[in-house]
C-alpha atoms as a PDB file:
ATOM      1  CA  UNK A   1    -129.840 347.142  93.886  1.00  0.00           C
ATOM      2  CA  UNK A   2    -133.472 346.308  91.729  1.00  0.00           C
ATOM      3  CA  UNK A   3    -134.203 343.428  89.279  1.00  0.00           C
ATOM      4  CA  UNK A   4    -133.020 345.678  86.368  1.00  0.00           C
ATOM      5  CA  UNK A   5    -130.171 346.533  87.639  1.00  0.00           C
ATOM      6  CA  UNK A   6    -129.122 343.227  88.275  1.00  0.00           C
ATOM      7  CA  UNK A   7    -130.033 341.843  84.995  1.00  0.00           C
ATOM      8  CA  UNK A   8    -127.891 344.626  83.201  1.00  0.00           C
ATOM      9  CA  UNK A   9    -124.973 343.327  85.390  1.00  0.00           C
ATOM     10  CA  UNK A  10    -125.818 339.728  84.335  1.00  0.00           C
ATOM     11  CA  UNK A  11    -126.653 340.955  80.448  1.00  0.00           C
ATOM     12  CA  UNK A  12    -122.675 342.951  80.503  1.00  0.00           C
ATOM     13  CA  UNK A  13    -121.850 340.017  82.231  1.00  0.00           C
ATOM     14  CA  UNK A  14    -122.828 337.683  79.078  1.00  0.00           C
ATOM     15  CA  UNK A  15    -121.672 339.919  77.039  1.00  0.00           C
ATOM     16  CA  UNK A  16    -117.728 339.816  78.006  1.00  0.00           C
ATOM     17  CA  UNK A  17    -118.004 336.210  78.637  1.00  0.00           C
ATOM     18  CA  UNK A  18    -118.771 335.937  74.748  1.00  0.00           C
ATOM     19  CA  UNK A  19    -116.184 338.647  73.373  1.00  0.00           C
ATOM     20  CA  UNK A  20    -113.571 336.220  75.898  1.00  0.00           C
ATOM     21  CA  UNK A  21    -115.078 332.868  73.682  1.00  0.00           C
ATOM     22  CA  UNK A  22    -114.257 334.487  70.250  1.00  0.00           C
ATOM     23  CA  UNK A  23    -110.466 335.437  71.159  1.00  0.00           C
ATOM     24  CA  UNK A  24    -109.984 332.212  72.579  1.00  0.00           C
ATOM     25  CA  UNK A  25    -111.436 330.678  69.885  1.00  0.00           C
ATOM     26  CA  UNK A  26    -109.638 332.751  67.195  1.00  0.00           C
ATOM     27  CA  UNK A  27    -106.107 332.404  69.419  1.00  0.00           C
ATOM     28  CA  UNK A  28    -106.296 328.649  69.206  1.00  0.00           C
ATOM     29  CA  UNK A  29    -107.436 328.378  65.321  1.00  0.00           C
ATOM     30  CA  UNK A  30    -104.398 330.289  64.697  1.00  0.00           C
ATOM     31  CA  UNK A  31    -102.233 328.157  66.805  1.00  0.00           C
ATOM     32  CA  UNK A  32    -103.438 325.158  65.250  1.00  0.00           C
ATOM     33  CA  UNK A  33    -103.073 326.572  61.769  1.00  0.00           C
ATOM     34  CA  UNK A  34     -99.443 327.092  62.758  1.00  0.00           C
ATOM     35  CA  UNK A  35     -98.227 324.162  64.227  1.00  0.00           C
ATOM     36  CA  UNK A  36    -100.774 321.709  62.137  1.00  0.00           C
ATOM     37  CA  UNK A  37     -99.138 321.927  58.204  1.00  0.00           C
ATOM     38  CA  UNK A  38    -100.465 319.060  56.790  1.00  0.00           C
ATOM     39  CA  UNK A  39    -103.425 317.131  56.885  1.00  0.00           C
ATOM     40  CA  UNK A  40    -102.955 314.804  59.826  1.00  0.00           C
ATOM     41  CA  UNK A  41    -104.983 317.615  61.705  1.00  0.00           C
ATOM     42  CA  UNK A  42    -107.583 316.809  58.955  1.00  0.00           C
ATOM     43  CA  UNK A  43    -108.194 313.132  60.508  1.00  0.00           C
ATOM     44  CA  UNK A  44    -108.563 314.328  63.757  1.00  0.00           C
ATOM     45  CA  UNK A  45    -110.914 316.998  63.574  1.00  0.00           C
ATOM     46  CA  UNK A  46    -114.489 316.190  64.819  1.00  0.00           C
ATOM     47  CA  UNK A  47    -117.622 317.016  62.540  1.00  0.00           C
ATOM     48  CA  UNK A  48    -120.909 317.361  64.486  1.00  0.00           C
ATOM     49  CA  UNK A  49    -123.657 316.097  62.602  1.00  0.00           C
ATOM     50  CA  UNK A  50    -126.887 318.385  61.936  1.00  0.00           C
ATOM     51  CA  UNK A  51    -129.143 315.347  61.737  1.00  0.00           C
ATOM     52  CA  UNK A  52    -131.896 315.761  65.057  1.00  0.00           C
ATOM     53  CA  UNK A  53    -132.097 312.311  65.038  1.00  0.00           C
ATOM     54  CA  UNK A  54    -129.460 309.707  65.424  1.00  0.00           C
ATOM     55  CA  UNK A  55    -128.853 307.604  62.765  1.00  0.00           C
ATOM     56  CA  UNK A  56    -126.752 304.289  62.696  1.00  0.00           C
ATOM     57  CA  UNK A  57    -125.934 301.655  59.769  1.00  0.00           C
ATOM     58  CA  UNK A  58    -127.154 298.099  60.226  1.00  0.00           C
ATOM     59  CA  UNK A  59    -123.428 296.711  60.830  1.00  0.00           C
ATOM     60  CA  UNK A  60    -123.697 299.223  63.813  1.00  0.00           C
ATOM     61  CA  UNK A  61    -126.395 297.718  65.187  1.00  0.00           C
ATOM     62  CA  UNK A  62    -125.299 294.182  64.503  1.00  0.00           C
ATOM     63  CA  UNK A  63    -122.565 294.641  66.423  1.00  0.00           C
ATOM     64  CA  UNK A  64    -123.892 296.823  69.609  1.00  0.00           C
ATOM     65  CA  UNK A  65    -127.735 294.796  69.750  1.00  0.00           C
END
């Protein structure tokens, strides 16, 4: 078995790993639709900020300086 060989295995590899991802992903948004109705699931969601930098309020700092 050569280098190319082996990176096809690890490239098909890769590949199913991501098609897996996407169904599981796509299984539990429909799960959640379904047993989530009303917007309680709203609150509990997390948002992921696209700042690079972190960014904090002055009563943030107040309390953790």
């Amino acid at each position: 078995m050569n280098i190319s060989e082996i990176l096809a295995l690890i490239v098909s590899y890769m590949k199913v790993q991501i098609e897996y991802t996407e169904f599981k992903l796509k299984s539990y948004k429909e799960w959640n639709e379904d047993e989530c109705e009303d917007s309680c699931c709203e609150n509990s969601t997390v948002s992921i900020s696209d700042e690079t930098e972190p960014s904090f309020d002055e009563k943030f700092r107040e309390e953790w300086s």
